[in-house]
C-alpha atoms as a PDB file:
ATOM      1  CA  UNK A   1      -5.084  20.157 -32.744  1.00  0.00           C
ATOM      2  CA  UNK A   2      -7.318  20.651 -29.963  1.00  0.00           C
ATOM      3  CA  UNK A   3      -6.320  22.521 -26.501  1.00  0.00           C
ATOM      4  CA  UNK A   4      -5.804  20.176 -23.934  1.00  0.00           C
ATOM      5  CA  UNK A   5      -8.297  21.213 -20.861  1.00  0.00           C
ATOM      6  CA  UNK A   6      -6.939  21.301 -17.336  1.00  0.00           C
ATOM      7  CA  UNK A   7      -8.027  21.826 -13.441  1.00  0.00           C
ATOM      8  CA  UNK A   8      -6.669  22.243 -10.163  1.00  0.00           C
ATOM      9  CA  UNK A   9      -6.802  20.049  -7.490  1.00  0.00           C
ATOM     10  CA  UNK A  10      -5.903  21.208  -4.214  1.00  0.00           C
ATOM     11  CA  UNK A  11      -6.636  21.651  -0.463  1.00  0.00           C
ATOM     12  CA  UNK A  12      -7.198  25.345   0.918  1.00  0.00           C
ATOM     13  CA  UNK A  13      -8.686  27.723   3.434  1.00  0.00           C
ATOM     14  CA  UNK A  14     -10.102  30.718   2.994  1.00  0.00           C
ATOM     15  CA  UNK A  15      -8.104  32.730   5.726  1.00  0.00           C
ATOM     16  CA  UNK A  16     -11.057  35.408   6.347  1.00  0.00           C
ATOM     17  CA  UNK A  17     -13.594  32.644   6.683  1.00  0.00           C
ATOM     18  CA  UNK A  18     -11.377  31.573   9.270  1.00  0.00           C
ATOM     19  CA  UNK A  19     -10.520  34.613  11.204  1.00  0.00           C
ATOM     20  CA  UNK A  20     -14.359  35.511  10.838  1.00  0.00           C
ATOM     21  CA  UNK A  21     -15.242  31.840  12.811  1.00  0.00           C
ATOM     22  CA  UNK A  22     -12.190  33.068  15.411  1.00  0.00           C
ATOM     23  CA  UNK A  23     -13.654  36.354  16.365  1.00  0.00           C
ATOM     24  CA  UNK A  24     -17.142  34.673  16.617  1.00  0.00           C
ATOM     25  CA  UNK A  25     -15.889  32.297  19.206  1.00  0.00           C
ATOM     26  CA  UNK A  26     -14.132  35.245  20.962  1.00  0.00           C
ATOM     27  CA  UNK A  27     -17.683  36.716  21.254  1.00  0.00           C
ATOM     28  CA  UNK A  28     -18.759  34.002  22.149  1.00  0.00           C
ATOM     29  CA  UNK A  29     -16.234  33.445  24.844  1.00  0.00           C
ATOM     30  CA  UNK A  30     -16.801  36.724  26.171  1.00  0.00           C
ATOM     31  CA  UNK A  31     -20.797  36.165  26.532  1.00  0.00           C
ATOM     32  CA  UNK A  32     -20.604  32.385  27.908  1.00  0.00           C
ATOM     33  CA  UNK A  33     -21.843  31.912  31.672  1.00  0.00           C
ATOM     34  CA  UNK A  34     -19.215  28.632  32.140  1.00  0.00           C
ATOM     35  CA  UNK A  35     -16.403  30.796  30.424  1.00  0.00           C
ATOM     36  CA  UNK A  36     -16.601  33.737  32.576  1.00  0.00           C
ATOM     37  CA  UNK A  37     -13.977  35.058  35.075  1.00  0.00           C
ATOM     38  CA  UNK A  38     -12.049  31.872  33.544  1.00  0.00           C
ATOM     39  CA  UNK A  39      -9.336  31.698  31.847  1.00  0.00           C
ATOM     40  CA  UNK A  40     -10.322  31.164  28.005  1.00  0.00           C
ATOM     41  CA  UNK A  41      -7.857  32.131  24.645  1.00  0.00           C
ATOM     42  CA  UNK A  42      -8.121  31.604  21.223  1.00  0.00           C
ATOM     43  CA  UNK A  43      -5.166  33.169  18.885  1.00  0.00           C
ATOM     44  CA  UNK A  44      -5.538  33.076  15.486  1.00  0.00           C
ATOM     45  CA  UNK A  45      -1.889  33.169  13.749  1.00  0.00           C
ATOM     46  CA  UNK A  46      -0.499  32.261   9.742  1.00  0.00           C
ATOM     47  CA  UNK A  47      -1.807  28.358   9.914  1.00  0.00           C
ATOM     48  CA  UNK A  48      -1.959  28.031  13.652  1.00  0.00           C
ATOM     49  CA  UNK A  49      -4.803  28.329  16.133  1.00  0.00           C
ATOM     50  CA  UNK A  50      -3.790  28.693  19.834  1.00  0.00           C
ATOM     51  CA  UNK A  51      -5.906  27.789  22.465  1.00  0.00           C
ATOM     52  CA  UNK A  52      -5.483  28.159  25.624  1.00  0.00           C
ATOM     53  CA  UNK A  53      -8.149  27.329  28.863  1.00  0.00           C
ATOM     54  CA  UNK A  54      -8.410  26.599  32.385  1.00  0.00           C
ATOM     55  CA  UNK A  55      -8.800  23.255  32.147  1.00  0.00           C
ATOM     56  CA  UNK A  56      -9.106  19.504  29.029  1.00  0.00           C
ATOM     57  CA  UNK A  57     -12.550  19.958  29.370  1.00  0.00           C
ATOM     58  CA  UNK A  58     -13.025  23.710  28.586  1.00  0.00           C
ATOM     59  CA  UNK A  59     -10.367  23.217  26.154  1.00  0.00           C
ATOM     60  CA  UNK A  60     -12.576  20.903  24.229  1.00  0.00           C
ATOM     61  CA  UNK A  61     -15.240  23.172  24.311  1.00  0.00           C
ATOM     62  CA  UNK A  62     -13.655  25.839  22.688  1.00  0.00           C
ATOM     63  CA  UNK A  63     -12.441  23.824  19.689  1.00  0.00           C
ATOM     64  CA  UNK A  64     -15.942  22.800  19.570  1.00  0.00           C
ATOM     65  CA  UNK A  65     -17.335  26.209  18.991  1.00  0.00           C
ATOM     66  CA  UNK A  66     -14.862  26.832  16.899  1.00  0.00           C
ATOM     67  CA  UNK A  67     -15.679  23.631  14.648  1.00  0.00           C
ATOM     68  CA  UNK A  68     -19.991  24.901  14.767  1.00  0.00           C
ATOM     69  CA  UNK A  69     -18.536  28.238  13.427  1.00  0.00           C
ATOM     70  CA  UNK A  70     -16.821  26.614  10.648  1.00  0.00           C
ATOM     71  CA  UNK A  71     -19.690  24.185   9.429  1.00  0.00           C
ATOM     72  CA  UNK A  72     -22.115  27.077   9.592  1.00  0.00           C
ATOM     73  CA  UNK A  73     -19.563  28.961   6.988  1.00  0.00           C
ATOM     74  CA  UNK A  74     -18.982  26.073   5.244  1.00  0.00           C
ATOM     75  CA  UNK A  75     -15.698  25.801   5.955  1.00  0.00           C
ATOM     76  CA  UNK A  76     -13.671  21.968   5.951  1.00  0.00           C
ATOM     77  CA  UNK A  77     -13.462  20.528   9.102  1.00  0.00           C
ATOM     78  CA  UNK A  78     -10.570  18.073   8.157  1.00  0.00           C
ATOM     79  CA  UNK A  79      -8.133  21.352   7.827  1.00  0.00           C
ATOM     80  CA  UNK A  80      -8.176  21.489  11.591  1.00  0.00           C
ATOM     81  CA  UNK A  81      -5.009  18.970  12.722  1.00  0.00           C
ATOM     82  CA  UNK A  82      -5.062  18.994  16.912  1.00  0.00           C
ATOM     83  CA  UNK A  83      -1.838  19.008  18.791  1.00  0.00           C
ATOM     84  CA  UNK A  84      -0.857  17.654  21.911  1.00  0.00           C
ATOM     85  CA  UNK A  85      -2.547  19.111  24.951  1.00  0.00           C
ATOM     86  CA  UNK A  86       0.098  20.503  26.962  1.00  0.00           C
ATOM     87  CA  UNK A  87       0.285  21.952  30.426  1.00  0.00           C
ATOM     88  CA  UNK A  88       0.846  25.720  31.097  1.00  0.00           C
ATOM     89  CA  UNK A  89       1.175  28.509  33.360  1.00  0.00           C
ATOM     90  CA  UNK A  90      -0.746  28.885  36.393  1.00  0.00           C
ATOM     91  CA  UNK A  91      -2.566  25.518  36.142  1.00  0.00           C
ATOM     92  CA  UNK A  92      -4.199  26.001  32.422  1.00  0.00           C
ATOM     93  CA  UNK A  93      -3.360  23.751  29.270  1.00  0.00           C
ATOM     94  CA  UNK A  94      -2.628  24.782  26.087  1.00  0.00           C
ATOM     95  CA  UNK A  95      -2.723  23.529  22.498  1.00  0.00           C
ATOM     96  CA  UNK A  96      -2.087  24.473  19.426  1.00  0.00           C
ATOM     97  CA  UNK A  97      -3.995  23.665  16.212  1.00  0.00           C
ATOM     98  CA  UNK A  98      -2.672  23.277  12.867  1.00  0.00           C
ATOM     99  CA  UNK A  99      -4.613  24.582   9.742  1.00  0.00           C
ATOM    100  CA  UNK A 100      -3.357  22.298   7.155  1.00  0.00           C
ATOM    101  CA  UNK A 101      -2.987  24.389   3.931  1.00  0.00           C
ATOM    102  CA  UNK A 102      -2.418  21.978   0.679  1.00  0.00           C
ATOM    103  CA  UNK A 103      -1.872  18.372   0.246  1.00  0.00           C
ATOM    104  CA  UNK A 104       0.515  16.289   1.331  1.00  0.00           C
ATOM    105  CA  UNK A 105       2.980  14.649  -0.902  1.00  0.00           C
ATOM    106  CA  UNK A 106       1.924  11.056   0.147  1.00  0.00           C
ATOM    107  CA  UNK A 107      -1.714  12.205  -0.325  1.00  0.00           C
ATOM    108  CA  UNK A 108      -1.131  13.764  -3.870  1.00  0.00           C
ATOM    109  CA  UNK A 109       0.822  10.410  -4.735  1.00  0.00           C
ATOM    110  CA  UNK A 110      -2.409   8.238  -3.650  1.00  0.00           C
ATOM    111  CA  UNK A 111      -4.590  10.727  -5.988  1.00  0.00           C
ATOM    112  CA  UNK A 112      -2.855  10.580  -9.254  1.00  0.00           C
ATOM    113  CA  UNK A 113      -2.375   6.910  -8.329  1.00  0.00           C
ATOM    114  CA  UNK A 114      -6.087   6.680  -8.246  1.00  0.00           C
ATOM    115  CA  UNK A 115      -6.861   8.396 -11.747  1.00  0.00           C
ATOM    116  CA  UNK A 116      -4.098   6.742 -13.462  1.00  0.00           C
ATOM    117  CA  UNK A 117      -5.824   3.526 -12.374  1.00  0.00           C
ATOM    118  CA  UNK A 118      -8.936   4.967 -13.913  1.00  0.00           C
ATOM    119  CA  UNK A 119      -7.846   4.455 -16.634  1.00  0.00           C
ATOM    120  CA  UNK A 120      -9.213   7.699 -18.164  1.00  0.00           C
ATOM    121  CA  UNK A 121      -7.141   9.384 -20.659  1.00  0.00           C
ATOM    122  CA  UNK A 122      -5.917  12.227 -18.471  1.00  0.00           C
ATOM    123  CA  UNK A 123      -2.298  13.100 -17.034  1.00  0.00           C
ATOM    124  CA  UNK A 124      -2.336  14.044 -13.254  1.00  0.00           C
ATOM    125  CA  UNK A 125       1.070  15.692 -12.097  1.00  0.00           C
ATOM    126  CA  UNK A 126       1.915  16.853  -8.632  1.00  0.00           C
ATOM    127  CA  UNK A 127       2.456  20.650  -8.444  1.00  0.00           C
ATOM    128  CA  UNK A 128       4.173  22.022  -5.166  1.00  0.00           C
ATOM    129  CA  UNK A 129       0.948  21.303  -2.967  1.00  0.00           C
ATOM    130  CA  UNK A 130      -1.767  21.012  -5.421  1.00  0.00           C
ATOM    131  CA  UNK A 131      -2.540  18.385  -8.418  1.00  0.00           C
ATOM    132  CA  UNK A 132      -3.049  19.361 -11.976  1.00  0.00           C
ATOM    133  CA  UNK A 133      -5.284  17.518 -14.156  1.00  0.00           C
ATOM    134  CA  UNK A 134      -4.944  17.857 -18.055  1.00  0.00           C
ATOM    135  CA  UNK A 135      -6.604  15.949 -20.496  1.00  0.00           C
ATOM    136  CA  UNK A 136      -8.459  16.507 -24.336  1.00  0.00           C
ATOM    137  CA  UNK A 137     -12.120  15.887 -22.968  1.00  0.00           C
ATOM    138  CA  UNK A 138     -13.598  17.501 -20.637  1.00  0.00           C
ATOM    139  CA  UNK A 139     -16.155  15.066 -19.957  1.00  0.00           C
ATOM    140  CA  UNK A 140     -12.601  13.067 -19.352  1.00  0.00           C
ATOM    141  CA  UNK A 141     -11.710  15.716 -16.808  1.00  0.00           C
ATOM    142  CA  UNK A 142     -15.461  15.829 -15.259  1.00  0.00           C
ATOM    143  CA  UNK A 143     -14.994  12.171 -14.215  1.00  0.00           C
ATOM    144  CA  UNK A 144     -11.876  12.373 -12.941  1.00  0.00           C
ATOM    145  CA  UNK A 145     -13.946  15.132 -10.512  1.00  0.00           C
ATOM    146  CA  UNK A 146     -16.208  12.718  -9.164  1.00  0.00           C
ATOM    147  CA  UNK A 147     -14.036   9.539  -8.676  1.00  0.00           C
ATOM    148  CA  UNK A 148     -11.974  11.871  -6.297  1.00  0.00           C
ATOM    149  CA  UNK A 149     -15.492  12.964  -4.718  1.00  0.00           C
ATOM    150  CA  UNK A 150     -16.247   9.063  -4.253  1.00  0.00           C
ATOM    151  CA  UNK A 151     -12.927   8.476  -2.647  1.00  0.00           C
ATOM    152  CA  UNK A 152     -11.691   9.466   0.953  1.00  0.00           C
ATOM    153  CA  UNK A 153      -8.107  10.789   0.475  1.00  0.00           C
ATOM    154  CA  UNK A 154      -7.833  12.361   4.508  1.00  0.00           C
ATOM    155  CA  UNK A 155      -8.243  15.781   3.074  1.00  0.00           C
ATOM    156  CA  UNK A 156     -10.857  18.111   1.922  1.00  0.00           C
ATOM    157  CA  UNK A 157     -10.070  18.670  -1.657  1.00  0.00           C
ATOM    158  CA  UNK A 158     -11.675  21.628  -3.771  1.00  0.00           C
ATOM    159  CA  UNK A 159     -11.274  21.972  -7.872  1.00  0.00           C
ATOM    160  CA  UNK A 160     -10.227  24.895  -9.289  1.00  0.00           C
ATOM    161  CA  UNK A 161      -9.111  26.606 -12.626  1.00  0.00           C
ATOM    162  CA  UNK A 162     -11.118  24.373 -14.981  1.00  0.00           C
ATOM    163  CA  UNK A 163      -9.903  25.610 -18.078  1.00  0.00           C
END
C-alpha cells in the first residue's frame, strides 16, 4: 500500500520579518520632518503592535509605514487586525494592533468545507490552528492547493510540510 501524502495549511508570521518592518518604521519615525518633536510610538510585543501618536491622523500614518514595510518584505497584510482608537494621556490616542497568528476555527471549518465539496479524494482535518491535508495523490493534494488560492477565506494562508 502506498503512503498517503500530506500538507499543512496554516496562517503565520515570521516574527523577525516583523520586528525587522518595526525597527524600520522607528527609523523612520526618528528621521520624518511631520513626526518630529511629536509624540510618535510603535511597540512591538508577542502578537501585539502598540501605537501610540499625537493625534487619528498621525496615527494612520504610522500604520501606514508600517504596512509599506511589510509589502516590501513580503509579509501578509491581512495578519494586521486594527483595534479601536482610543484616547490617552496628555491629548494623544492610542491603539493597539493585533497580529493574528493561525486560523480561526470558523475559517478552518469554511476550508475543509470547501475541499470536501471538491470532491477530490483527500481528507482535510482541523489541527489546533492549522489544517492538514492527506490524500494518496499528490496531484490530488496539488489541487486542493490552488482551489484554496482561488478562494478568499479572510486570511493569508501559506502551505507547508508537503510530504
Amino acid at each position: 500500500m502506498a503512503k498517503d501524502s500530506s500538507f499543512d495549511v496554516v496562517s503565520q508570521i515570521e516574527k523577525q520579518e516583523m520586528d525587522n518592518c518595526v525597527n524600520q518604521v522607528k527609523k523612520e519615525l526618528e528621521q520624518r520632518f511631520d513626526f518630529r518633536g511629536s509624540v510618535a510610538e510603535l511597540e512591538l510585543a508577542d502578537n501585539e503592535l502598540k501605537l501610540a501618536a499625537e493625534d487619528e491622523y498621525k496615527l494612520g500614518a504610522i500604520l501606514d509605514m508600517l504596512r509599506v514595510r511589510m509589502a516590501k518584505r513580503e509579509l501578509p497584510l491581512r495578519c494586521l487586525d486594527p483595534g479601536k482608537i482610543e484616547p490617552a494621556a496628555k491629548g494623544t490616542v492610542k491603539q493597539v494592533v493585533t497580529i493574528q497568528q493561525g486560523i480561526p476555527k470558523e475559517k478552518a471549518k469554511a476550508i475543509i468545507a470547501a475541499i470536501k465539496a471538491s470532491k477530490l479524494k483527500v481528507t482535510a482535518q482541523m489541527q489546533d490552528d492549522q489544517v492538514r491535508v492527506t490524500g494518496a495523490k499528490k496531484d490530488d493534494l496539488q489541487a486542493v492547493i490552488q482551489l484554496l488560492k482561488g478562494d478568499d477565506f479572510g486570511v493569508d494562508l501559506q502551505f507547508v510540510n508537503m510530504r
